[in-house]
N, C-alpha and C. Protein backbone atom coordinates (compact mmCIF):
# COMPACT_ATOMS: atom_id res chain seq x y z
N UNK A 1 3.02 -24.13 -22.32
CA UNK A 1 4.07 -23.42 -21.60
C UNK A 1 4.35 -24.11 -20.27
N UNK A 2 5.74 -23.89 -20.09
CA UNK A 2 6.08 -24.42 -18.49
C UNK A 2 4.90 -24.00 -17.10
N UNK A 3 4.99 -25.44 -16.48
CA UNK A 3 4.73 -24.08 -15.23
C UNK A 3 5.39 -23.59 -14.27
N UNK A 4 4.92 -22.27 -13.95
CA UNK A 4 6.12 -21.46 -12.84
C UNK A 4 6.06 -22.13 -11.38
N UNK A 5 7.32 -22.67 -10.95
CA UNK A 5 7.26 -22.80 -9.57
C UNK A 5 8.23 -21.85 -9.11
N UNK A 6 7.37 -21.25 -7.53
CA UNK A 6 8.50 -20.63 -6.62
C UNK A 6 8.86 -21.40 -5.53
N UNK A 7 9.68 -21.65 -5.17
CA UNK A 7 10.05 -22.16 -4.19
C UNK A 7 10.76 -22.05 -3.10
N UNK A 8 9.81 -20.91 -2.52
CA UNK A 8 9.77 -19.68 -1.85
C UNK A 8 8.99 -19.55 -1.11
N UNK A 9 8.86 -19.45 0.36
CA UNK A 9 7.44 -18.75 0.77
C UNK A 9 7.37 -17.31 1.30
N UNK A 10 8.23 -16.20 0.45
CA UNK A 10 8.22 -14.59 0.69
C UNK A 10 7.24 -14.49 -0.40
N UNK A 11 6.15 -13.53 0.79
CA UNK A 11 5.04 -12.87 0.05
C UNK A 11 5.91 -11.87 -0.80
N UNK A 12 6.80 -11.27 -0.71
CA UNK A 12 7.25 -10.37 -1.46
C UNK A 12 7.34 -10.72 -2.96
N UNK A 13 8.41 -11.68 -2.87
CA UNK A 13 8.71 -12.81 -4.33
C UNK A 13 7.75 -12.74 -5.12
N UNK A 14 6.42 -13.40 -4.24
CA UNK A 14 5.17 -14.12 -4.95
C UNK A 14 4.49 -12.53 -5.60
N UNK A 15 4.56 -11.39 -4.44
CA UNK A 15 4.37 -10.38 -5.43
C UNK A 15 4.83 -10.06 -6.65
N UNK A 16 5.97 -9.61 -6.51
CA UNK A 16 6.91 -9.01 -7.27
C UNK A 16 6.82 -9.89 -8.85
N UNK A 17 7.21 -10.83 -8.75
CA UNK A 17 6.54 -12.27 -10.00
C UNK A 17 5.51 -11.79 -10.54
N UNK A 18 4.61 -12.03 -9.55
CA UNK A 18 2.99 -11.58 -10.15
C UNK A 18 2.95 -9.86 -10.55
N UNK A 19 3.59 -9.12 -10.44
CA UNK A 19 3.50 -8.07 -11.11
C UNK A 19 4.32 -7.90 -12.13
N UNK A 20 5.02 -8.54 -12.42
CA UNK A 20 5.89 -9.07 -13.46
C UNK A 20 4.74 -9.70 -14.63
N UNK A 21 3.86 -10.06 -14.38
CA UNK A 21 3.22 -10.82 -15.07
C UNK A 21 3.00 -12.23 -15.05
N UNK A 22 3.52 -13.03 -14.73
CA UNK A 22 3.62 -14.14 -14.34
C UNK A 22 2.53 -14.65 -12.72
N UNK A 23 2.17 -16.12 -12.89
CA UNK A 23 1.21 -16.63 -12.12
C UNK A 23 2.17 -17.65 -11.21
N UNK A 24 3.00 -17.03 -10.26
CA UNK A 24 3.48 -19.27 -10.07
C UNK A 24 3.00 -19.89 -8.97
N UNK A 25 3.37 -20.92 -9.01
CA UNK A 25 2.39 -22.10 -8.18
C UNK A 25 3.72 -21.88 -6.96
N UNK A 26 2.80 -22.04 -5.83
CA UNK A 26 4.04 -22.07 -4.66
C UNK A 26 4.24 -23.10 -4.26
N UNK A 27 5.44 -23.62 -4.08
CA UNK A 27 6.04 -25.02 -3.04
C UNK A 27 6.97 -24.18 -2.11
N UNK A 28 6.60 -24.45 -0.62
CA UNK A 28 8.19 -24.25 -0.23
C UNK A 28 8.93 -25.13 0.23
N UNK A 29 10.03 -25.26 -0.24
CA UNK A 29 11.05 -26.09 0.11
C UNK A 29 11.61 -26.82 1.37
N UNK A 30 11.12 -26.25 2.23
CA UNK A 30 11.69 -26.42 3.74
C UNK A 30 13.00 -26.74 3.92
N UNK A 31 14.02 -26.37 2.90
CA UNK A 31 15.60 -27.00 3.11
C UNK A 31 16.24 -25.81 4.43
N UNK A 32 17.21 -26.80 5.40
CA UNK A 32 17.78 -26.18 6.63
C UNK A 32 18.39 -25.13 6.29
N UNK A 33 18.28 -24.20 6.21
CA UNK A 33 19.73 -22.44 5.83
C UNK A 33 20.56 -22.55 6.87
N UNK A 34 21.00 -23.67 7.44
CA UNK A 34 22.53 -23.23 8.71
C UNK A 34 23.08 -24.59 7.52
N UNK A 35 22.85 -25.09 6.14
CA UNK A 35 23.98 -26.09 6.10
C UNK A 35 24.60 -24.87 4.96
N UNK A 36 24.53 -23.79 5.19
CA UNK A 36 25.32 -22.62 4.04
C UNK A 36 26.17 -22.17 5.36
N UNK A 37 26.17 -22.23 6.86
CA UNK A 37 26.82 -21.02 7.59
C UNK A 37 28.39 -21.25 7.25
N UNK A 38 29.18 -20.43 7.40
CA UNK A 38 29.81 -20.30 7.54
C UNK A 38 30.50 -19.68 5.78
N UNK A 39 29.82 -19.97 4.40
CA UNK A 39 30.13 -19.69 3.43
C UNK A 39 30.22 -17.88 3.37
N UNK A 40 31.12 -17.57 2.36
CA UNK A 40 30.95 -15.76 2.12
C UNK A 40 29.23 -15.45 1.70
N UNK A 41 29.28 -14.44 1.97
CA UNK A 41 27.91 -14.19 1.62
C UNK A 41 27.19 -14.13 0.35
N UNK A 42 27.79 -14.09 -0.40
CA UNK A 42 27.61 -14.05 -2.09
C UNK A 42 27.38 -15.46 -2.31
N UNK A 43 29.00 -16.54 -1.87
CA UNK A 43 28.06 -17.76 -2.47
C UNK A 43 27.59 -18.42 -1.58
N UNK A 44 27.19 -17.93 -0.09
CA UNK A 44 26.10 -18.71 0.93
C UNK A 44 24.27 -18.13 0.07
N UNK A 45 24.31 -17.05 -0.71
CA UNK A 45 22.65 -16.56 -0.85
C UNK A 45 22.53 -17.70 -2.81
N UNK A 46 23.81 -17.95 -3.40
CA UNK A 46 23.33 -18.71 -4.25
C UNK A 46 23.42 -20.49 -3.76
N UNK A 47 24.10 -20.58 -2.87
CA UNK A 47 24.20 -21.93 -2.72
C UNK A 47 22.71 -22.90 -2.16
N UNK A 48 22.21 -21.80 -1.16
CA UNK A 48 20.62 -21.71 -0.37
C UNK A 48 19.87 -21.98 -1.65
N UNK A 49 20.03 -20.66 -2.70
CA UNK A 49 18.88 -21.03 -3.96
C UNK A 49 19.00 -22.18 -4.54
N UNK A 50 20.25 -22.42 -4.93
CA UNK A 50 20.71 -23.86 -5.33
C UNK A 50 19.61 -25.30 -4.42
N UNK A 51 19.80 -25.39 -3.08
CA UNK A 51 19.11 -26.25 -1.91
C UNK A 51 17.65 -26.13 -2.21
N UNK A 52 17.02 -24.96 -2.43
CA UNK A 52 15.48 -25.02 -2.42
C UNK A 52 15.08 -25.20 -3.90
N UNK A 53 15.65 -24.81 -4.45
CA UNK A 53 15.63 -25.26 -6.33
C UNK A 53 15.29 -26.55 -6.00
N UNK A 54 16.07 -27.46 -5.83
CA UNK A 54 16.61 -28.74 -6.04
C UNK A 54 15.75 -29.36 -5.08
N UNK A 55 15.75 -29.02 -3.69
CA UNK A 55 14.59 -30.06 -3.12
C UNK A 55 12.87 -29.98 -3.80
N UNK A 56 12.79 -28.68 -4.43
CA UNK A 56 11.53 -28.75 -5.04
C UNK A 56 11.02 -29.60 -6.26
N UNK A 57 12.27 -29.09 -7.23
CA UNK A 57 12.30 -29.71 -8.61
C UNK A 57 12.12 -31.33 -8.49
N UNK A 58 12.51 -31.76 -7.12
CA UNK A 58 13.18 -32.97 -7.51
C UNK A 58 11.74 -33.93 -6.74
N UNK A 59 10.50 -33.27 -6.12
CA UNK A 59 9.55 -33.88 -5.71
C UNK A 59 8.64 -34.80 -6.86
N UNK A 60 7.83 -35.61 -6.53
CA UNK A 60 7.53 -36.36 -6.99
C UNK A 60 6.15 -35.68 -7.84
N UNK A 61 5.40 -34.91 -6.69
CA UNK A 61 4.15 -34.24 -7.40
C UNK A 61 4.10 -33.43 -7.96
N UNK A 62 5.40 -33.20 -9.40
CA UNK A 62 5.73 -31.90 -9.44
C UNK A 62 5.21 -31.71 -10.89
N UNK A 63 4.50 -31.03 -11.78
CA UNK A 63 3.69 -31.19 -12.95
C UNK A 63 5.47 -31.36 -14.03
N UNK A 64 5.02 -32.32 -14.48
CA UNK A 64 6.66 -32.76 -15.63
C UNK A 64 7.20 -31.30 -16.01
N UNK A 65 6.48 -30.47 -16.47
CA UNK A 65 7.19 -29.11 -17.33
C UNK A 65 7.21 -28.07 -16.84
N UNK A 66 7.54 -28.52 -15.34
CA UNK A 66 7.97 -26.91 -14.54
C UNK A 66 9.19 -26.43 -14.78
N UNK A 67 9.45 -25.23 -14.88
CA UNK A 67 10.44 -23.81 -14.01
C UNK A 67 10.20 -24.37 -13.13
N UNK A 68 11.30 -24.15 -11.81
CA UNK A 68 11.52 -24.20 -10.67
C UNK A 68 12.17 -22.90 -10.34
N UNK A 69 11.91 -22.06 -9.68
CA UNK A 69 12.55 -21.11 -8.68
C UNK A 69 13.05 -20.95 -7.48
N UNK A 70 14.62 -21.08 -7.08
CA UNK A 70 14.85 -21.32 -6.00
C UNK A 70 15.27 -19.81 -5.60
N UNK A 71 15.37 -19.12 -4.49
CA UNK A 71 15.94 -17.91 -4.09
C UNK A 71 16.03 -17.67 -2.76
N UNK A 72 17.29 -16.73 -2.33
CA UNK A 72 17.93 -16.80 -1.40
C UNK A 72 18.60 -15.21 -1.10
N UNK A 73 18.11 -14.83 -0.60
CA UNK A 73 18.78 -13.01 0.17
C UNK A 73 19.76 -12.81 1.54
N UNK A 74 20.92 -12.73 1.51
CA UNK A 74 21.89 -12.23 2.39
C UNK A 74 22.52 -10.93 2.21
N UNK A 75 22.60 -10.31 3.23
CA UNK A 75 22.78 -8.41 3.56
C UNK A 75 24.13 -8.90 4.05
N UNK A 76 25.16 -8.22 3.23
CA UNK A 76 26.61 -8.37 3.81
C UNK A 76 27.00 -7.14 3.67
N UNK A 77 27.80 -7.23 5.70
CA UNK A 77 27.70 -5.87 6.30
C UNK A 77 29.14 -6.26 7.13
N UNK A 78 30.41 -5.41 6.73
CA UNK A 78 31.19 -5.83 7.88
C UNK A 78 32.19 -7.33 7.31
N UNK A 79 31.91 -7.74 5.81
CA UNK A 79 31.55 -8.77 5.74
C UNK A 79 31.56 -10.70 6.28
N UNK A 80 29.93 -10.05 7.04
CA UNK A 80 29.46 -10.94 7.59
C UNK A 80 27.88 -10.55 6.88
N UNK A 81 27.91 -12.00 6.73
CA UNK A 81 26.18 -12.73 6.21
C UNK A 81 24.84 -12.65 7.03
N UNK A 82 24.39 -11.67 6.69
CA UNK A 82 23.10 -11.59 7.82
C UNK A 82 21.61 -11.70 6.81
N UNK A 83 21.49 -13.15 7.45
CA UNK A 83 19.67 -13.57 7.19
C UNK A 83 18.94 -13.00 8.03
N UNK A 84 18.14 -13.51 7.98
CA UNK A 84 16.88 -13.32 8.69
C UNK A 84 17.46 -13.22 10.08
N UNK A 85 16.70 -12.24 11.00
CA UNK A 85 17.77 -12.27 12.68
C UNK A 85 16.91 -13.28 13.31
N UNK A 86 17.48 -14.00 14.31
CA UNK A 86 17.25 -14.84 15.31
C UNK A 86 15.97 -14.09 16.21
N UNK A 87 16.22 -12.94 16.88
CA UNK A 87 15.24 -12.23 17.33
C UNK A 87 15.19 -11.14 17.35
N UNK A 88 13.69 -10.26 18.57
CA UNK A 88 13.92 -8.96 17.81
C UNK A 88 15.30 -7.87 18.79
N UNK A 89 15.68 -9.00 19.65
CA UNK A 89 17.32 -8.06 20.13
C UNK A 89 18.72 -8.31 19.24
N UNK A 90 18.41 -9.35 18.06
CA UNK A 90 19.31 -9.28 17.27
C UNK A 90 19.09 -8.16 16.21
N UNK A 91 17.97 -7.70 16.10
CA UNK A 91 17.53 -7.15 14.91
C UNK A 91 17.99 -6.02 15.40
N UNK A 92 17.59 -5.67 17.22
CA UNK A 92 17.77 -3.96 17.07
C UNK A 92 19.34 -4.15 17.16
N UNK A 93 20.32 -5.00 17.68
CA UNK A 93 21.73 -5.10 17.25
C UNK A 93 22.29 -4.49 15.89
N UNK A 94 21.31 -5.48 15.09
CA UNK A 94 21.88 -5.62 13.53
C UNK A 94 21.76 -3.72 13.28
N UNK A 95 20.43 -3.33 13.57
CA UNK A 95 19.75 -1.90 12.98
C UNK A 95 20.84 -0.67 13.83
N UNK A 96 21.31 -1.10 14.83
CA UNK A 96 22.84 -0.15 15.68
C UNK A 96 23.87 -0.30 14.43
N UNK A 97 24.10 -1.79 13.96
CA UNK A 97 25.12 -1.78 12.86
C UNK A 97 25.26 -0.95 11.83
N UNK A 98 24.12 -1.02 11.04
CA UNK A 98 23.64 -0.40 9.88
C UNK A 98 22.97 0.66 9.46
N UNK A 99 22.96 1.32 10.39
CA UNK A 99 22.24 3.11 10.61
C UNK A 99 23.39 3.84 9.98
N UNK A 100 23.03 4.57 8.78
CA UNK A 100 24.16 5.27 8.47
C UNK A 100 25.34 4.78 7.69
N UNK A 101 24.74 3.55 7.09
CA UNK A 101 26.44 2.87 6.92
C UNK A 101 25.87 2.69 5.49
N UNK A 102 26.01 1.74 4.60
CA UNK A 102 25.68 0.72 3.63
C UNK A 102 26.24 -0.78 3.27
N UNK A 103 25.18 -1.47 2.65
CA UNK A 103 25.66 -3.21 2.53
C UNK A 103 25.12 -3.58 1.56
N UNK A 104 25.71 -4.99 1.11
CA UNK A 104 25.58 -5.48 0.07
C UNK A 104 24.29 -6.52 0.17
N UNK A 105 23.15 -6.34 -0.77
CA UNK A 105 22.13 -7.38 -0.67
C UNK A 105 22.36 -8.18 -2.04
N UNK A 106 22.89 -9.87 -1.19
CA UNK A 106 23.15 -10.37 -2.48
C UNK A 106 21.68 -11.36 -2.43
N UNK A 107 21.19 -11.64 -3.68
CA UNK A 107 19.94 -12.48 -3.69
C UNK A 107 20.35 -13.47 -4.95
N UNK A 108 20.72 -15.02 -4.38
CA UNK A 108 21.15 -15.96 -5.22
C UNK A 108 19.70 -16.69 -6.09
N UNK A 109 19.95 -16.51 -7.30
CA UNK A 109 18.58 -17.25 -8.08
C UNK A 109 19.38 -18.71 -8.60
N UNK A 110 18.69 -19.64 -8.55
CA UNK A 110 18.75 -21.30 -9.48
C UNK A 110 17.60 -21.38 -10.18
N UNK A 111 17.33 -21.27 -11.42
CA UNK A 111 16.05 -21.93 -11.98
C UNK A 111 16.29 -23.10 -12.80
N UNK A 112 15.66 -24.03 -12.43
CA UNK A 112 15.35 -25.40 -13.24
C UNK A 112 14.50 -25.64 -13.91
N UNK A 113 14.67 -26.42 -15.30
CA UNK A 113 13.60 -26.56 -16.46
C UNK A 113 13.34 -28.15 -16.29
N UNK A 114 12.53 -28.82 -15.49
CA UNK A 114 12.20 -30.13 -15.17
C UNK A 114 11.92 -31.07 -16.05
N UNK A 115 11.84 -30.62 -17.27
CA UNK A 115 11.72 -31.36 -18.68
C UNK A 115 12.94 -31.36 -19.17
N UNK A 116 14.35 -30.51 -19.35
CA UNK A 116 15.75 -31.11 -19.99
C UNK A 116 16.16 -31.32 -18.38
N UNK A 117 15.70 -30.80 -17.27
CA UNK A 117 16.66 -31.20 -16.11
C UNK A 117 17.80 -29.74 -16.13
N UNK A 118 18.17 -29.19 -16.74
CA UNK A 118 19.30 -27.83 -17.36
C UNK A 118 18.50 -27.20 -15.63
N UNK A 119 19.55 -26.82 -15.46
CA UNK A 119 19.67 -25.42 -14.31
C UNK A 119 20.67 -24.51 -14.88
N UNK A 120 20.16 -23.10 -14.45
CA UNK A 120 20.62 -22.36 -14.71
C UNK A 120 20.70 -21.12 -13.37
N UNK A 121 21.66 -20.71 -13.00
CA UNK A 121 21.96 -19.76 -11.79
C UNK A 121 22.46 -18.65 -12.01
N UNK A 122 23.01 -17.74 -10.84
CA UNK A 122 23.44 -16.69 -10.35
C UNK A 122 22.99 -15.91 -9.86
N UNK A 123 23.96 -15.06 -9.03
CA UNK A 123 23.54 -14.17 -7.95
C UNK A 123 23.59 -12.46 -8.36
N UNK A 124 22.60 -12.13 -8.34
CA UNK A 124 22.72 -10.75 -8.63
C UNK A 124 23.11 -9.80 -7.05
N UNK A 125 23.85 -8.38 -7.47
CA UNK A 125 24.23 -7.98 -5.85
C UNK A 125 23.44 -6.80 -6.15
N UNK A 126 23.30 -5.72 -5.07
CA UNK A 126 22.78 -4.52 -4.66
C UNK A 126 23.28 -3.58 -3.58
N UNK A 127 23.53 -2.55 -3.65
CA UNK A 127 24.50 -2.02 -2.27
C UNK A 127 23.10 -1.13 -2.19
N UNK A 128 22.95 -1.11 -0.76
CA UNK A 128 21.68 -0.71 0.44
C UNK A 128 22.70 0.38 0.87
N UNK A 129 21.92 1.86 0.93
CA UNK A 129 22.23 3.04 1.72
C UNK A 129 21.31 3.54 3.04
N UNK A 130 21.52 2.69 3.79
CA UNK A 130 20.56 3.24 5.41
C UNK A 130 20.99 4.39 5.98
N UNK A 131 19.59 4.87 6.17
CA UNK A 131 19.40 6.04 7.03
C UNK A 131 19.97 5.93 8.44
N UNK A 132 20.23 6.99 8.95
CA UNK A 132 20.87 7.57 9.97
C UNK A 132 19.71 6.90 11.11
N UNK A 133 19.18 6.55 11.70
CA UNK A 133 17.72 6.01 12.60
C UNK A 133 18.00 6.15 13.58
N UNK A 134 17.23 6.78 14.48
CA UNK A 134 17.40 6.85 15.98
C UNK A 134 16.96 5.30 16.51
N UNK A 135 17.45 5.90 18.26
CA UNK A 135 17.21 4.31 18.83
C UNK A 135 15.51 4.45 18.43
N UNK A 136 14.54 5.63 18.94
CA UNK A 136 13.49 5.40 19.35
C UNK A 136 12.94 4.78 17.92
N UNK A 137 13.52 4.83 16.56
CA UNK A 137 12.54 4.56 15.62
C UNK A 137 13.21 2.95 15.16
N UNK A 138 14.59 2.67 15.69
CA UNK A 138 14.94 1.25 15.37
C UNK A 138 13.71 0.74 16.44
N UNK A 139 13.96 0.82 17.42
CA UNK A 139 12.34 0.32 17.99
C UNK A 139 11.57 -0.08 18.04
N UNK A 140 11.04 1.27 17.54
CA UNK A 140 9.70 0.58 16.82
C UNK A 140 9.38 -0.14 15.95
N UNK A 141 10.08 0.07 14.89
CA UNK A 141 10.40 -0.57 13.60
C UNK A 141 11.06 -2.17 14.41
N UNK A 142 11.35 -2.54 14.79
CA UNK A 142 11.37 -4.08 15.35
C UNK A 142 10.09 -4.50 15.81
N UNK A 143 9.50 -3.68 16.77
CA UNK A 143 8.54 -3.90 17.35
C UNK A 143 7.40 -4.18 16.33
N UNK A 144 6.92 -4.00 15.15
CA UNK A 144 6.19 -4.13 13.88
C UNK A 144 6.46 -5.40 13.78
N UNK A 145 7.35 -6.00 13.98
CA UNK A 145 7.69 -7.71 13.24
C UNK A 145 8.03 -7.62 12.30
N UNK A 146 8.20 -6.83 11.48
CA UNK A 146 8.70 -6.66 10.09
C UNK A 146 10.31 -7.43 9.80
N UNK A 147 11.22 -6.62 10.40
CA UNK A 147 12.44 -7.33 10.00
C UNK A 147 12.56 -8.38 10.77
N UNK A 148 12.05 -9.36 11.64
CA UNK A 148 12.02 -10.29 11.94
C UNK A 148 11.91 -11.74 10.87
N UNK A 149 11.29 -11.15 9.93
CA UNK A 149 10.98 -12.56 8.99
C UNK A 149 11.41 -11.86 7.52
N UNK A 150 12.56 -10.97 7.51
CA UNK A 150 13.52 -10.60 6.16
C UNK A 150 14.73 -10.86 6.06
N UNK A 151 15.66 -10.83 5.35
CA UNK A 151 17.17 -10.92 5.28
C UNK A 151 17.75 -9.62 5.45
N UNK A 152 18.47 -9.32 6.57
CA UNK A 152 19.02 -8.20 6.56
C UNK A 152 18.49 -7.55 7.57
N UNK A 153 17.21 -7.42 8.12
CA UNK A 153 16.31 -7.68 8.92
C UNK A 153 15.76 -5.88 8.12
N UNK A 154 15.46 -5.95 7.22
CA UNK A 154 14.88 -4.56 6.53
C UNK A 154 13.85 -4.99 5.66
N UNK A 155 13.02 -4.05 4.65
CA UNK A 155 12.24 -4.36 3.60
C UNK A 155 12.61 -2.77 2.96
N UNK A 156 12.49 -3.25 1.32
CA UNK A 156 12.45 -1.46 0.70
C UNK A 156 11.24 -1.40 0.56
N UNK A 157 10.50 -2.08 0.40
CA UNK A 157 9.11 -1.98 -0.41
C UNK A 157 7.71 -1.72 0.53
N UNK A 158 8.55 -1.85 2.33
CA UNK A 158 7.44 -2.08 3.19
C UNK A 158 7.73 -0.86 4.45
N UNK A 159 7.50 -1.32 5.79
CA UNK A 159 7.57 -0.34 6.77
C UNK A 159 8.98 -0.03 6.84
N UNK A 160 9.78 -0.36 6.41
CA UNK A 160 11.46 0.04 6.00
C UNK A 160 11.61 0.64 5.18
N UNK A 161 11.21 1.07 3.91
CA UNK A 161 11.33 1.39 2.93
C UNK A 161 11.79 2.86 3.60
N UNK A 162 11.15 3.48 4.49
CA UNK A 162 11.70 5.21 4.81
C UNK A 162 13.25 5.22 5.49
N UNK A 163 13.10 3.95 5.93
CA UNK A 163 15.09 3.68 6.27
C UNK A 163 15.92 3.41 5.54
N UNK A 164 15.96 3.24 4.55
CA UNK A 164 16.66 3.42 3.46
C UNK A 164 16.54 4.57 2.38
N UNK A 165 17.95 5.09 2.17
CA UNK A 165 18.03 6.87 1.59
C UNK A 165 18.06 6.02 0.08
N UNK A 166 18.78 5.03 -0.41
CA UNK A 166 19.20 4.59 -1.79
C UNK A 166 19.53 3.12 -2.18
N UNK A 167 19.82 3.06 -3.27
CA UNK A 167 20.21 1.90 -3.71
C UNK A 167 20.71 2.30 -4.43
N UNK A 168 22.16 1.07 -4.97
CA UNK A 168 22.62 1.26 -6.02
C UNK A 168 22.44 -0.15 -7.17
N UNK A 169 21.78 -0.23 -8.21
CA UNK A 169 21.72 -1.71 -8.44
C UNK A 169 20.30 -2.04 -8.63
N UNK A 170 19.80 -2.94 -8.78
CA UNK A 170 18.16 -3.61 -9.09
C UNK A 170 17.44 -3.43 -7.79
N UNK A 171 16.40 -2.62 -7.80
CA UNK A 171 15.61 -2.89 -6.59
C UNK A 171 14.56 -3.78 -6.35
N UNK A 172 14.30 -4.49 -7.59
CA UNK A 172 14.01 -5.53 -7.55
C UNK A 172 14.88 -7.08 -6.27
N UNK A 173 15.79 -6.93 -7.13
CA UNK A 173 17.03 -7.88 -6.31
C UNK A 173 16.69 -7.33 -4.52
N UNK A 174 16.74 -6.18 -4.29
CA UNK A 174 16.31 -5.87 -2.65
C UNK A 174 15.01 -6.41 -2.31
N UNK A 175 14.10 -6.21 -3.02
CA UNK A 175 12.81 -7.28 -2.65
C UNK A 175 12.58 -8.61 -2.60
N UNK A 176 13.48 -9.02 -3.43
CA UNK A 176 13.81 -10.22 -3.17
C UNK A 176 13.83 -11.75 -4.75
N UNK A 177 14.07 -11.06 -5.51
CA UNK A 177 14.00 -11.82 -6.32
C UNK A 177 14.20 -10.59 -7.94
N UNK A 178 15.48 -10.82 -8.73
CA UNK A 178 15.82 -9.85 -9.26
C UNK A 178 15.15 -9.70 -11.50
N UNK A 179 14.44 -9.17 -11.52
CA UNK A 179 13.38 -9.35 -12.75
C UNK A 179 14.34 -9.73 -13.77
N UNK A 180 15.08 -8.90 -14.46
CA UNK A 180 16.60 -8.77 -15.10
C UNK A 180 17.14 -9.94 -15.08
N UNK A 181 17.62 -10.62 -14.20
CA UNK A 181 18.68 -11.65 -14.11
C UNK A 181 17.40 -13.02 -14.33
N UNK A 182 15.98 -12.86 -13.51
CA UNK A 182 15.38 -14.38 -14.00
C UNK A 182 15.09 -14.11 -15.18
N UNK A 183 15.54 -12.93 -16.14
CA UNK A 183 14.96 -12.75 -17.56
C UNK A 183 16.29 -13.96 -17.92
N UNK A 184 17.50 -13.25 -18.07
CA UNK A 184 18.20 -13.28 -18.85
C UNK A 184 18.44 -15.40 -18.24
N UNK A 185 18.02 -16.03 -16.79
CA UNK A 185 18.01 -17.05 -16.66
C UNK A 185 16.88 -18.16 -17.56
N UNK A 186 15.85 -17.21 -17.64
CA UNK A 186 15.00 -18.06 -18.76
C UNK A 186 15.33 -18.13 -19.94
N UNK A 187 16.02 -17.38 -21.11
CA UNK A 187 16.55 -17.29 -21.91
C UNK A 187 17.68 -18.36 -22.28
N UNK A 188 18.38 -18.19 -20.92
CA UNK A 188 19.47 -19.60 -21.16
C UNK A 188 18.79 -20.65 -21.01
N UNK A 189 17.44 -20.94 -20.38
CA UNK A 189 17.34 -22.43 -20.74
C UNK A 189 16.39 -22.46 -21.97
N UNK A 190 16.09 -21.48 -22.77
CA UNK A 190 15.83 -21.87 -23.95
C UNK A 190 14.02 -21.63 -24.40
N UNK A 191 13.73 -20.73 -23.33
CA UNK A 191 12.33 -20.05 -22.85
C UNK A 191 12.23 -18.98 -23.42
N UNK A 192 11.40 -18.35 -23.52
CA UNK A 192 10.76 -17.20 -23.83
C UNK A 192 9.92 -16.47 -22.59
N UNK A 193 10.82 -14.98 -22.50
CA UNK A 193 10.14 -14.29 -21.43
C UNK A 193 8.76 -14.15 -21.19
N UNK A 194 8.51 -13.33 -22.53
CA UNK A 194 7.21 -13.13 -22.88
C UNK A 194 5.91 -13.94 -22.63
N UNK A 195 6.47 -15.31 -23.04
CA UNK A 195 5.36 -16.35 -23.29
C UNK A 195 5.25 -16.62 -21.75
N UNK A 196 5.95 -16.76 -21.03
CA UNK A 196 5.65 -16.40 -19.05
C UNK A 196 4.23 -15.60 -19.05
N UNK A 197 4.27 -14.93 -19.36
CA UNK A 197 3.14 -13.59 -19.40
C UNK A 197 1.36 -14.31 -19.60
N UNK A 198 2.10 -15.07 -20.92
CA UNK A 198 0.38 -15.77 -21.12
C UNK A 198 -0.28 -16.93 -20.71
N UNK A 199 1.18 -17.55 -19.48
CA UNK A 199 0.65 -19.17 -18.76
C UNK A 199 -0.27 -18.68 -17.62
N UNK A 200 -0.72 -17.61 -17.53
CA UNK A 200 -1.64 -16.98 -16.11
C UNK A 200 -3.10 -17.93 -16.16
């Protein structure tokens, strides 16, 4: 069986995978995210996956019969593209924006099969319903570090998870990497879901 690369360094991902069943080996990519600025947000979060796919796949130490996983999360609010915030006075900015409102979390997947070379993509979306939050609890909730190192500057799965009332869509895809869509991406290159399960 292939092996799984992420090429990624969100603990979330590496969770979420691994509870999926799957084992993957981590590379991260280190590709720059300002050569996407200025793209819509939909195809700035697949174009990113596209960049870290591709600088990974394409290393030299890379075992011949990897998957490659590239992935990429942008919260479009207003629409404007919000990664990860700069700091934590952008974050309590962003969290004034989005109290009460809702946005789109798009999370762009590329997976590559390093033995035909075949990539296969797309971006799955998610609309985010935030809670109403006072100043004192945007606050704190910055003050945690938490949305400092997320897209959108939130988590569902973590100390955010009570700021958000709903989702509409994969909540997977809000964590950061969408189960559904890398199914139906392994399939097109000619994989078997299942057999993921027993390369652990």
């Amino acid at each position: 069986m292939p092996t799984f690369v992420l090429a990624s360094a969100s603990p979330a991902r590496l969770k979420t995978l691994r509870s999926a069943g799957l084992d993957p080996t981590v590379i991260v990519s280190g590709v720059d995210e300002s050569q996407a600025d200025g793209l819509p947000p939909f195809e700035m979060a697949l174009q990113l996956a596209e960049l870290k796919c591709a600088a990974v796949a394409e290393r030299d130490d890379l075992p011949a019969d990897a998957l490659v996983l590239g992935c990429d999360s942008v919260l479009e609010l207003d629409g404007e593209a919000l990664g990860k915030p700069a700091d934590a006075a952008d974050a309590v900015r962003r969290w004034h924006a989005m109290r009460g409102r809702s946005g789109v979390l798009y999370t762009g997947h590329s997976l590559r099969d390093t033995t035909s070379g075949r990539v296969a993509a797309a971006t799955a979306s998610t609309t985010v319903h935030f809670a109403d939050v006072t100043d004192a609890e945007i606050d704190a909730y910055v003050a945690t570090g938490e949305p400092l190192h997320v897209a959108g500057a939130f988590t569902v799965d973590s100390i955010g998870g009570a700021f958000v009332t709903g989702i509409d869509g994969d909540f997977h895809n809000v964590v950061g990497v969408s189960l559904p869509l890398l199914r139906d991406l392994v399939l097109e290159l000619g994989h078997t879901w299942t057999d993921l399960w027993t390369a652990r």
